[in-house]
Protein backbone atom coordinates (compact mmCIF):
# COMPACT_ATOMS: atom_id res chain seq x y z
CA UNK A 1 -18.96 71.41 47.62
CA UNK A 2 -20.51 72.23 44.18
CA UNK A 3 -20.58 68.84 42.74
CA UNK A 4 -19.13 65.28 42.54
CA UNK A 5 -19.44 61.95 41.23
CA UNK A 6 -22.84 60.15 42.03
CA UNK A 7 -20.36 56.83 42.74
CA UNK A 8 -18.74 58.73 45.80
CA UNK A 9 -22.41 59.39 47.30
CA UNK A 10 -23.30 56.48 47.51
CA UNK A 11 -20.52 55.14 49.55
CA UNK A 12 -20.27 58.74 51.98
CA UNK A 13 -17.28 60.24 50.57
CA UNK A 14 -17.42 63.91 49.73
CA UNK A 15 -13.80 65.30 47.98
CA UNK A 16 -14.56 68.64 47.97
CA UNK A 17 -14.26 69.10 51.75
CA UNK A 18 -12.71 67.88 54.91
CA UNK A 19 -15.90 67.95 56.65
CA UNK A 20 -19.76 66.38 56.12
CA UNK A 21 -21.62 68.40 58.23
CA UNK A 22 -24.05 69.58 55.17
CA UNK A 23 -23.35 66.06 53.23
CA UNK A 24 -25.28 64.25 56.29
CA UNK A 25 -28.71 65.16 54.79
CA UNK A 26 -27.82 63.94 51.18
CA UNK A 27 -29.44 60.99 51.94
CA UNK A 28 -33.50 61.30 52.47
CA UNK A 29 -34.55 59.22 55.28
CA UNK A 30 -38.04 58.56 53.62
CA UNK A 31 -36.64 56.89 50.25
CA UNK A 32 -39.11 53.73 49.30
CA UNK A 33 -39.53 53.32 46.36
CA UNK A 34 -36.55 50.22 45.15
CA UNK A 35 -35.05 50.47 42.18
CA UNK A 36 -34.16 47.61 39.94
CA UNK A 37 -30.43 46.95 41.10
CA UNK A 38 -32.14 46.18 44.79
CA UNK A 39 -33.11 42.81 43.42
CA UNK A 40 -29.74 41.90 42.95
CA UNK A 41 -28.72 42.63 46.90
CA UNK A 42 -26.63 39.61 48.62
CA UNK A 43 -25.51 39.99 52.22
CA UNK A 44 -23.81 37.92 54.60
CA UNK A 45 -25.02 36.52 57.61
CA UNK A 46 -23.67 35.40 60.82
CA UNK A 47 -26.15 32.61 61.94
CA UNK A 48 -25.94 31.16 58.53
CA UNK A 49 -22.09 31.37 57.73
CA UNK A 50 -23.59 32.20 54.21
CA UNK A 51 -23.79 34.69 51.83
CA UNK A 52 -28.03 34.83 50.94
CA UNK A 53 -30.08 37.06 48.79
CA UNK A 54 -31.61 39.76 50.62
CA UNK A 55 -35.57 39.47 51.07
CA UNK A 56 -37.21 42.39 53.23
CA UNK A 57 -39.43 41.64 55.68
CA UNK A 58 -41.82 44.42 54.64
CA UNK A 59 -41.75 45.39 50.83
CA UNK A 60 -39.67 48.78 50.36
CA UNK A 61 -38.24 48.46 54.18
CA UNK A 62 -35.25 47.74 56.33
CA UNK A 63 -35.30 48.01 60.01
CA UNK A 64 -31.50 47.86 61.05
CA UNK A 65 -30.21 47.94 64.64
CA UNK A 66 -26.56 48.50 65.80
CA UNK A 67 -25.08 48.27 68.73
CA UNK A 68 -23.71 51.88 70.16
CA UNK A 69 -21.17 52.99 72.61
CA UNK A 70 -20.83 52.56 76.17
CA UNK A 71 -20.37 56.46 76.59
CA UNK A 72 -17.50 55.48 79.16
CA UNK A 73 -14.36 57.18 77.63
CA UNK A 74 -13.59 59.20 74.45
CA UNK A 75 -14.37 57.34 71.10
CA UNK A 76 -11.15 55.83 69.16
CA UNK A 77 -10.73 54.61 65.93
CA UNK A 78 -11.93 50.70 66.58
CA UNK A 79 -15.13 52.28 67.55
CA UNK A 80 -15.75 54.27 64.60
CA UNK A 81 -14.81 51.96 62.61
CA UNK A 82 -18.32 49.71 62.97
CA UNK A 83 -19.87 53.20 62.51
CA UNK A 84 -18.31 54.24 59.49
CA UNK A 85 -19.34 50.74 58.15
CA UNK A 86 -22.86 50.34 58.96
CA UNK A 87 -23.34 53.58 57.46
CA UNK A 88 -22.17 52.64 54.05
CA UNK A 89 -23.90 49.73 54.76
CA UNK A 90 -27.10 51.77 55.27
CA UNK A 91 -26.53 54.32 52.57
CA UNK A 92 -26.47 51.99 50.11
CA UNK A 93 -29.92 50.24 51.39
CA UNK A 94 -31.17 54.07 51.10
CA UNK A 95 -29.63 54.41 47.50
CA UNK A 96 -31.30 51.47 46.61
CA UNK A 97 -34.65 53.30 47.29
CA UNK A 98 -35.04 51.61 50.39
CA UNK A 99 -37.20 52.98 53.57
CA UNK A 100 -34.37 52.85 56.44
CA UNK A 101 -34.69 52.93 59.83
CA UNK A 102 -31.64 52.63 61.56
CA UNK A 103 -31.80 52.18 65.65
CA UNK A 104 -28.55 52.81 67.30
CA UNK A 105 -28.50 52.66 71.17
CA UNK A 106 -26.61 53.98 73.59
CA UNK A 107 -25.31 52.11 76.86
CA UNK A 108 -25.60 55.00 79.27
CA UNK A 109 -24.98 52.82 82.57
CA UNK A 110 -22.69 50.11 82.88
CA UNK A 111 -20.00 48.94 85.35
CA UNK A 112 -17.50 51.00 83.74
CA UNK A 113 -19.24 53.75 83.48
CA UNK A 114 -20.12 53.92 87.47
CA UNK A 115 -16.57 52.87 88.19
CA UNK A 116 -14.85 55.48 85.90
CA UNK A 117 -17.20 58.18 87.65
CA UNK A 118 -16.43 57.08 91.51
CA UNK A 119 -12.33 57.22 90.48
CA UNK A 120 -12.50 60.73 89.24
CA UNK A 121 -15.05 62.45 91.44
CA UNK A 122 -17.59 62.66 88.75
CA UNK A 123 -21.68 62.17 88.66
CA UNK A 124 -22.09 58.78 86.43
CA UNK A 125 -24.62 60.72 84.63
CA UNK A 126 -22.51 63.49 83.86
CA UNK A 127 -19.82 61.48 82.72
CA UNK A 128 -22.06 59.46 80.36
CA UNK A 129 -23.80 62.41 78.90
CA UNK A 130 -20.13 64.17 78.16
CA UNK A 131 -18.57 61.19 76.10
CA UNK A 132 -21.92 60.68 74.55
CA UNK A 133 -21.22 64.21 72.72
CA UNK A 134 -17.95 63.29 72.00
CA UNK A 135 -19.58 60.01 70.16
CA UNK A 136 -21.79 62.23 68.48
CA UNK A 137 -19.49 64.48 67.38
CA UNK A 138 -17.25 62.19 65.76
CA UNK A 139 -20.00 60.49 64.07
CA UNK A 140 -20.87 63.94 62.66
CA UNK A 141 -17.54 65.16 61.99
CA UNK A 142 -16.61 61.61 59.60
CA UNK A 143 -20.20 61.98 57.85
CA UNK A 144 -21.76 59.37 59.66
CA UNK A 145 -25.82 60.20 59.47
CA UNK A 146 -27.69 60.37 62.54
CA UNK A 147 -29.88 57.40 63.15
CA UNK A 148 -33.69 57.11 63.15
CA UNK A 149 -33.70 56.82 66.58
CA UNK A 150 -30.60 56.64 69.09
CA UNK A 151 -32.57 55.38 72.47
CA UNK A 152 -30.66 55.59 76.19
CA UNK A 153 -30.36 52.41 78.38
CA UNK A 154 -31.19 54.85 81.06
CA UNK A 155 -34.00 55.74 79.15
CA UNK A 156 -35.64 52.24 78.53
CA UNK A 157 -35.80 50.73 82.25
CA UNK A 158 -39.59 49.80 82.26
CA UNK A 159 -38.90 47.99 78.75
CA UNK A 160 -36.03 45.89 80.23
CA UNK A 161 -37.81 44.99 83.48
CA UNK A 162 -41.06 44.01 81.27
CA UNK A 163 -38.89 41.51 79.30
CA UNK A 164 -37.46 39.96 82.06
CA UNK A 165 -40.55 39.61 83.63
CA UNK A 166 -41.89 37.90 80.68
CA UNK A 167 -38.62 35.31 80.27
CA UNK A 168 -39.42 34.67 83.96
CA UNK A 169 -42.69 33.71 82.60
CA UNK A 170 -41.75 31.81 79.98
CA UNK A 171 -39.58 29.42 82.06
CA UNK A 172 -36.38 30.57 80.80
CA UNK A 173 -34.73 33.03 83.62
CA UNK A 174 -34.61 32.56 87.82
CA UNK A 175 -34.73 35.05 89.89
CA UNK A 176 -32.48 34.47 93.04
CA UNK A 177 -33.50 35.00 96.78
CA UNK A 178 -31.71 35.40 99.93
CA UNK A 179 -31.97 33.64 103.10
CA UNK A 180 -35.53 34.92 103.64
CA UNK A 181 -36.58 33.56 99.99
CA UNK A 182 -36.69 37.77 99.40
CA UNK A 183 -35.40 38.59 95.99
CA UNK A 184 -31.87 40.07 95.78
CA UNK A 185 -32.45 42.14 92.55
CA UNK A 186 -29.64 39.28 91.01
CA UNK A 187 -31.73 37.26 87.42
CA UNK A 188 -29.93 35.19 85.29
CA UNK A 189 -31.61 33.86 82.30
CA UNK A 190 -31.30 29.75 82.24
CA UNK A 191 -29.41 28.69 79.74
CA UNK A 192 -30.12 24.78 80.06
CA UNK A 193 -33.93 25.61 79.33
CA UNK A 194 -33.23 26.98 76.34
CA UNK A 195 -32.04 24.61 73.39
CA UNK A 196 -30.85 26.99 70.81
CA UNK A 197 -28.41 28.65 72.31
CA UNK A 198 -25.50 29.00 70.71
CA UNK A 199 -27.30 28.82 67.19
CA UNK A 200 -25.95 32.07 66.19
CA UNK A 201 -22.04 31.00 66.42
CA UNK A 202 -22.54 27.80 65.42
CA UNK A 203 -21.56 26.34 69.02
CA UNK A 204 -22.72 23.52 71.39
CA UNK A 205 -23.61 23.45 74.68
CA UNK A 206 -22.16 20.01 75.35
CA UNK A 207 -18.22 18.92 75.54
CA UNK A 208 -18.93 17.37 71.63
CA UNK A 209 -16.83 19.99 69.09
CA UNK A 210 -18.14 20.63 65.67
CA UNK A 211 -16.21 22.36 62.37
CA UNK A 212 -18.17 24.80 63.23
CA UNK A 213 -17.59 25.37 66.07
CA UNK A 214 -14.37 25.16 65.99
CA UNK A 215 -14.52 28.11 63.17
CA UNK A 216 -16.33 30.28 65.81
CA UNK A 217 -13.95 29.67 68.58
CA UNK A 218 -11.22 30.60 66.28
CA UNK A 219 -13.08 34.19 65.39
CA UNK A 220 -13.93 35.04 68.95
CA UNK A 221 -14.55 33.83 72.75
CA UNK A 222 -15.92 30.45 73.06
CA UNK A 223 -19.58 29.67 74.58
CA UNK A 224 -17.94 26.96 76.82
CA UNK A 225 -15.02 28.66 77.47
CA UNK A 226 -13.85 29.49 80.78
CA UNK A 227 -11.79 32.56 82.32
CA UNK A 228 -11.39 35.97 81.51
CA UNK A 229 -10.93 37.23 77.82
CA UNK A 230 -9.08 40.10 76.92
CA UNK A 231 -10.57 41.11 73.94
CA UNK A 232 -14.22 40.63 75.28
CA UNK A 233 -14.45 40.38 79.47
CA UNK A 234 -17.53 39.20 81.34
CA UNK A 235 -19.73 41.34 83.06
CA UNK A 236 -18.67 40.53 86.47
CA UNK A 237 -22.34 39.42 87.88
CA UNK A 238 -22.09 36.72 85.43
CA UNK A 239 -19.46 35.13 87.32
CA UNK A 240 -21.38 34.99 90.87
CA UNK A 241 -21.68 31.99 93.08
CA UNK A 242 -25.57 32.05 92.68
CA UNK A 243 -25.60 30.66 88.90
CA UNK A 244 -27.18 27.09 88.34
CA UNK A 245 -24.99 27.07 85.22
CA UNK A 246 -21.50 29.13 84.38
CA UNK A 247 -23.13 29.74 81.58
CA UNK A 248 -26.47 31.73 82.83
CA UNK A 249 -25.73 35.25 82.35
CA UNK A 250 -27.47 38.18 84.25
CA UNK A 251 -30.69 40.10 83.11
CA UNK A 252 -30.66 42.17 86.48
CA UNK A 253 -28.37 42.47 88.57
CA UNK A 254 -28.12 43.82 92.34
CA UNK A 255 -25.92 46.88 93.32
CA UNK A 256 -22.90 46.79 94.35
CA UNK A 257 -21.86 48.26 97.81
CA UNK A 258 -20.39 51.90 95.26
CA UNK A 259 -23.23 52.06 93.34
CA UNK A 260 -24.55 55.86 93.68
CA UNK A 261 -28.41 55.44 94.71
CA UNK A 262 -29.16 57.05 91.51
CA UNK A 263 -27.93 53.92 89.47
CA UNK A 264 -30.16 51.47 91.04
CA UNK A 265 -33.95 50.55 90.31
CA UNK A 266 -36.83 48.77 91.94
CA UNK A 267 -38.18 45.71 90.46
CA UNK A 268 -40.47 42.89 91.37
CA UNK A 269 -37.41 41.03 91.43
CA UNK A 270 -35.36 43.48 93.72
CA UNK A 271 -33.38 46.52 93.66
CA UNK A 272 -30.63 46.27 90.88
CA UNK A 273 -29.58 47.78 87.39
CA UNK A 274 -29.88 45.97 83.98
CA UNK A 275 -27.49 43.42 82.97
CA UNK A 276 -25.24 44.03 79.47
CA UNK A 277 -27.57 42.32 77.33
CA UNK A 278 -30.70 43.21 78.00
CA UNK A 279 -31.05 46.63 76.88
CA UNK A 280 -30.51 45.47 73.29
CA UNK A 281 -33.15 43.18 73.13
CA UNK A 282 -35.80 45.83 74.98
CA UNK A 283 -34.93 48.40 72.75
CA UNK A 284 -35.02 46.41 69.33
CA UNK A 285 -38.55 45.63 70.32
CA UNK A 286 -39.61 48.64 71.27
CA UNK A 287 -38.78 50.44 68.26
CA UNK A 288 -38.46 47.76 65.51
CA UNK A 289 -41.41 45.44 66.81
CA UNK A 290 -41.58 41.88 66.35
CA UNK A 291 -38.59 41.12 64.31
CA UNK A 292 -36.59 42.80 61.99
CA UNK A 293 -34.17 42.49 59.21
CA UNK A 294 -30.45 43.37 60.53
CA UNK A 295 -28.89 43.14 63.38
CA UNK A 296 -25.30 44.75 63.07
CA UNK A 297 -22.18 45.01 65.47
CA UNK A 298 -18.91 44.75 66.00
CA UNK A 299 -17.11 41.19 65.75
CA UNK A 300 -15.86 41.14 69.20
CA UNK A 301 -19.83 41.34 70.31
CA UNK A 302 -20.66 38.09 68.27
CA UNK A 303 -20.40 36.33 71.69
CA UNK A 304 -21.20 36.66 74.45
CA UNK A 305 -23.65 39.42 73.20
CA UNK A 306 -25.20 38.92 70.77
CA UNK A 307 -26.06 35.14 71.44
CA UNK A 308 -27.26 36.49 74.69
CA UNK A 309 -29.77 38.85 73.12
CA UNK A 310 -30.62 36.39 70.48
CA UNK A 311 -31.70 34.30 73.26
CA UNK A 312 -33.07 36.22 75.51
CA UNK A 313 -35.19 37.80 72.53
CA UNK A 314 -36.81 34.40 71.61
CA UNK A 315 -37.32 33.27 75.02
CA UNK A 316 -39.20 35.87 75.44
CA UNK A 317 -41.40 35.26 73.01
CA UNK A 318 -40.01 37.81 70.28
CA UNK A 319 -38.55 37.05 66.66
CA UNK A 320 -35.27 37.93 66.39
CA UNK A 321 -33.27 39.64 63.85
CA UNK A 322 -33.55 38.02 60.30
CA UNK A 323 -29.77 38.56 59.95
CA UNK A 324 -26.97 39.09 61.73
CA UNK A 325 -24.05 41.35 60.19
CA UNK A 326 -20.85 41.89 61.99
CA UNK A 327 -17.97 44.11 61.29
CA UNK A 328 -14.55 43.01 61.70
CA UNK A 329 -11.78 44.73 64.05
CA UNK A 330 -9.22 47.88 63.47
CA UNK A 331 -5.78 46.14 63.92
CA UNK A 332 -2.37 47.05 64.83
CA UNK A 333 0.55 45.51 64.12
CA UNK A 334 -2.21 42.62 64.12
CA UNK A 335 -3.41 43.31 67.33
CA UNK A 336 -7.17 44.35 68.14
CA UNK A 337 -6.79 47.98 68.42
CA UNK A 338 -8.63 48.55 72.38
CA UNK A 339 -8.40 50.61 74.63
CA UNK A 340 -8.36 48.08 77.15
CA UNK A 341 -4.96 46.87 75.61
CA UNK A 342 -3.14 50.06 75.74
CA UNK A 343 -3.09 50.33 71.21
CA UNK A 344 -6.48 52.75 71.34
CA UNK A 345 -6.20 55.67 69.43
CA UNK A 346 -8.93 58.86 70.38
CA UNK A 347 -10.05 60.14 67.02
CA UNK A 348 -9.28 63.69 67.96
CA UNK A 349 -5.87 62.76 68.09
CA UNK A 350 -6.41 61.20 64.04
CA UNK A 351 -8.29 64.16 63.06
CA UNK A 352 -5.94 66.51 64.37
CA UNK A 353 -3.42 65.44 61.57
CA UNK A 354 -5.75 64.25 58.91
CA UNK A 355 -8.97 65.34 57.03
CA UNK A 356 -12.40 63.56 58.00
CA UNK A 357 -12.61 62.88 54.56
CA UNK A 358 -9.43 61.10 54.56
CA UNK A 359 -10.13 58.92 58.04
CA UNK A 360 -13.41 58.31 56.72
CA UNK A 361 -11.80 56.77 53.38
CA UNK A 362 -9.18 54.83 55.24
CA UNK A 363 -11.80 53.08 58.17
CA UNK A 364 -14.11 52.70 55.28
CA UNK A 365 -11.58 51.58 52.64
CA UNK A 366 -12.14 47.62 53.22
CA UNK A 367 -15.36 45.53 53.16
CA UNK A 368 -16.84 45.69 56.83
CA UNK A 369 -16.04 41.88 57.20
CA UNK A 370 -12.44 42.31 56.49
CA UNK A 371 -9.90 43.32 59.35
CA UNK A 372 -8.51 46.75 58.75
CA UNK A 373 -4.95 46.98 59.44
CA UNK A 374 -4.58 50.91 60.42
CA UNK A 375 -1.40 52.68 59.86
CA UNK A 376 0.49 55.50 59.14
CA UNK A 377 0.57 53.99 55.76
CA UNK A 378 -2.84 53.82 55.51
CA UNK A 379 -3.58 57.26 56.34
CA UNK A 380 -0.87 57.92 53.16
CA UNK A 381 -3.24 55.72 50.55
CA UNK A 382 -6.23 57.80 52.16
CA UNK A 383 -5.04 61.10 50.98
CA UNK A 384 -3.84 59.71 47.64
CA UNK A 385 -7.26 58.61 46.61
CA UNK A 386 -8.45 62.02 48.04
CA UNK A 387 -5.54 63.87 45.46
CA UNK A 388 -6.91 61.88 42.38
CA UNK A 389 -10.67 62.07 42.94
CA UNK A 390 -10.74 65.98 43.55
CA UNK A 391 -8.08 66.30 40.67
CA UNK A 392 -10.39 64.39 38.31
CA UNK A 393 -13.70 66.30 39.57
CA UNK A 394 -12.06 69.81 39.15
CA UNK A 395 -10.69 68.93 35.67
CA UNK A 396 -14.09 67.33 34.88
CA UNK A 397 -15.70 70.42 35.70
CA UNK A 398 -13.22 72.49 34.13
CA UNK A 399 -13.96 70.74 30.18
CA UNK A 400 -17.87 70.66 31.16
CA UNK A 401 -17.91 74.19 32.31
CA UNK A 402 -19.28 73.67 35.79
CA UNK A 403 -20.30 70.94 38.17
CA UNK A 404 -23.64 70.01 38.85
CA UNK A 405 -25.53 70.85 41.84
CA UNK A 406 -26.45 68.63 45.07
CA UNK A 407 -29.75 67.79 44.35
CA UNK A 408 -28.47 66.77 40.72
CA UNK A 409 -25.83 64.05 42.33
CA UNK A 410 -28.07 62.91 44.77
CA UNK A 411 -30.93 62.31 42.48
CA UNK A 412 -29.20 59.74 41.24
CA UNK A 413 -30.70 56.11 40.88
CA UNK A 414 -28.57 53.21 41.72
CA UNK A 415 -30.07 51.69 38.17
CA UNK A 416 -27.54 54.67 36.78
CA UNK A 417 -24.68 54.30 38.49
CA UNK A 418 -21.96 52.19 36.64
CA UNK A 419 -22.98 48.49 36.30
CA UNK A 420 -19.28 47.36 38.14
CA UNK A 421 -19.69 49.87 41.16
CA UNK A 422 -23.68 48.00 41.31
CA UNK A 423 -22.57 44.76 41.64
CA UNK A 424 -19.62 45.25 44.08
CA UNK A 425 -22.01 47.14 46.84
CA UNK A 426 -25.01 44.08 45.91
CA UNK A 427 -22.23 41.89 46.32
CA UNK A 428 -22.32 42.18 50.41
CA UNK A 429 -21.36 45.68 50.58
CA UNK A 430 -17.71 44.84 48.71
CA UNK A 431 -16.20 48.69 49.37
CA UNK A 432 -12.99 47.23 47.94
CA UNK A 433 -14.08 46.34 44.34
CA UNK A 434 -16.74 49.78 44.53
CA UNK A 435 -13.71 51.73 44.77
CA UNK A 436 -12.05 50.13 42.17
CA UNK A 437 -14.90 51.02 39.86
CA UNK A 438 -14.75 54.23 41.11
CA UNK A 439 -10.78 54.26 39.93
CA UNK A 440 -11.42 52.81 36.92
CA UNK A 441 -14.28 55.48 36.01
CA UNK A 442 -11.43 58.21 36.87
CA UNK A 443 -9.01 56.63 34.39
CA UNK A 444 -11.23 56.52 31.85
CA UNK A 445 -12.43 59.69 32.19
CA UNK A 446 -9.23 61.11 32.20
CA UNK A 447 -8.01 59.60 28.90
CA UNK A 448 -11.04 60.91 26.96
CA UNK A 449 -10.51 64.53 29.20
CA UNK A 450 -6.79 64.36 27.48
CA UNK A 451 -8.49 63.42 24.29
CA UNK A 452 -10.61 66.32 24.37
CA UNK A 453 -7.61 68.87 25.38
CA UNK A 454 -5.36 67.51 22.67
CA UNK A 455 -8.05 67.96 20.36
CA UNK A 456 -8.65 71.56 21.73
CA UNK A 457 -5.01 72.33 21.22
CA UNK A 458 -4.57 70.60 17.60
């Protein structure tokens, strides 16, 4: 690509090309130094329900962590979705002269994972490793830039078993025992003894409903609510007989009888692998410290998981995230699109038929709290906008002789980018009225480009 409109940076599209392979370093990982437009920066968060202004803990820094794949299967569009928008989301931080760094795990081991392997004859490891690429390369292929950091579960074990240990400490997690009073390698983390839970989706622990409540239930699976959820199922530990509460959820769990002896670990508290929510909170620590300033996910991990790791976190001891940013699901036909429910869709199978650029503009297209409704229709929008930005940059460059280089774009200071496009992005990352600034920059830059040819030709 020889050029394009500084607008389009900042939001990762690139309409030159079908591919972002080069574009992924436009953005320097050691920006710092805020411009003037960061002051006006507004972002929603989840605990709060509210819109707030957006303080830094550290002057000149953001520490962001997102919540990664479970490497069980090939990536589909739902997934890449939350990718595509934390990464506008974190591209405009970095535009904004911000010091980013952006932690996204992966969940090497996990029921699924082992259970996937056994059925088709596979090494867990192997199998996690090979859809991890695939992650990766979709990530890479929809210009998605690599994060700071992108730890393994697998990786992290000694981290994990040193937080338990100290929410055991704390009071706030039992560790179960057999027959013997020898541990089992089973730790749940006790809800009861901790009296904020629930803070982050605005739910109670008692029978006594609450507006708010009542909103969160309505978004997503209820705190008190009982039974399996299709959209966001248990991890199965969490629904043994050895609970003091149904709703104590595992830090450790034992094996089960299939587990490979490779997927199992010794603890003080038994032999056993990590439950889902611990990982999170080891690795958050480990690599953001004590607290940080965004935690990000997909909606359907609101709860349990994220009210799990929020309270696990602080039990321990640990601040948790200063805000919590969630984006909303890929739908069709109004349905979650899951894998789980039969409506996934690989993104191979998209890219196949459609440039990155244009998937990237269509999972991107909406703010990241809005649901996207994907569709063939979509896909048809996507390339449109595609047609009438490269049109306008190749007539632009046409009348001005050339376009300007990379560096020239990307040198770009939010402080000079059109004062509409600003406040849309400030205004918690609002994609929808950014691109209509973008539009409205193209249409007024193509009247005064027929100006100029008419004048040309008089």
């Amino acid at each position: 690509m020889s050029g394009s409109d500084p607008t389009l940076e900042c939001y990762g599209k690139q309409p030159r090309t079908a591919g972002f392979q080069h574009f992924r370093h436009a953005f320097k990982p050691d920006a710092g130094a805020c411009c003037q437009g960061a002051e006006g920066l507004n972002l929603y968060d989840t605990a709060s329900h509210q819109v707030s202004h957006f303080v830094p803990l550290k002057p000149g820094e953001v520490g962001i962590y997102v919540c990664g794949a479970t490497v069980q299967s090939s990536p589909h569009i739902g997934h890449i979705r939350a990718a595509v928008a934390f990464d506008i989301v974190r591209r405009w931080f970095l535009k904004l002269g911000y010091k980013v760094t952006f932690v996204r795990n992966v969940t090497d081991i996990d029921d699924k994972i082992l259970d996937k392997a056994a059925a088709a004859g596979q090494r867990w490891w192997a199998r996690a490793y090979y859809y991890e690429r695939e992650f990766t390369e979709a990530y890479n292929t929809l210009g998605v830039l690599p994060p700071t950091v992108e730890p393994r579960a697998t990786g992290h074990m000694s981290d994990m078993i040193d937080l338990i240990q100290r929410i055991l400490d704390n009071g706030h997690g039992y560790v179960v025992t057999d027959a013997d009073g020898k541990p089992t390698g089973n730790v749940y983390f006790d809800v009861a003894s901790w009296p904020h839970y629930g803070e982050l989706t605005h739910q109670k622990q008692t029978s006594e409903v609450d507006e708010a409540a009542a909103v969160a239930d309505r978004m997503g699976p209820s705190v008190d609510a009982t039974g399996a959820d299709k959209y966001n199922p248990v991890d199965p530990a969490d629904a043994s007989p050895d609970k003091h509460d149904p709703r104590d959820f595992a830090l450790w769990k034992a094996p089960k009888d299939t587990d490979p002896e490779d997927a199992r670990w010794s603890t003080p508290f038994g032999v056993g692998r990590p439950g889902w929510h611990i990982e999170c909170s080891a690795m958050s620590h480990r690599y953001l410290g004590d607290g940080f300033d965004i935690h990000g996910g997909g909606l359907d991990l609101r709860f349990p998981h994220h009210e799990n790791e929020m309270a696990q976190t602080r039990a321990a001891g640990y601040p948790s995230a200063a805000r919590w940013m969630h984006s909303a699901w890929v739908t069709a036909k109004g349905e979650k699109m899951s894998k789980s429910l039969g409506t996934g869709l690989s993104v191979p199978s998209v890219l196949a038929e459609h440039s990155a650029w244009v998937v990237r503009y269509a999972l991107g297209s909406v703010q990241y709290r809005s649901m996207l409704e994907w569709s063939d229709q979509a896909l048809v929008e996507a390339q449109a906008a595609y047609d009438r930005v490269s049109n306008f940059i190749e007539r632009a460059g046409v009348a001005l002789g050339g376009q300007p280089s990379r560096e020239e774009v990307t040198a770009v200071s939010a402080d000079d980018l059109p004062a509409d496009f600003v406040t849309a992005l400030n205004d918690d990352v609002n994609v929808s009225g950014a691109t209509a600034a973008i539009f409205t920059a193209i249409r007024s830059g193509n009247t005064l480009l027929s100006q100029l040819a008419d004048r040309a030709d008089s």
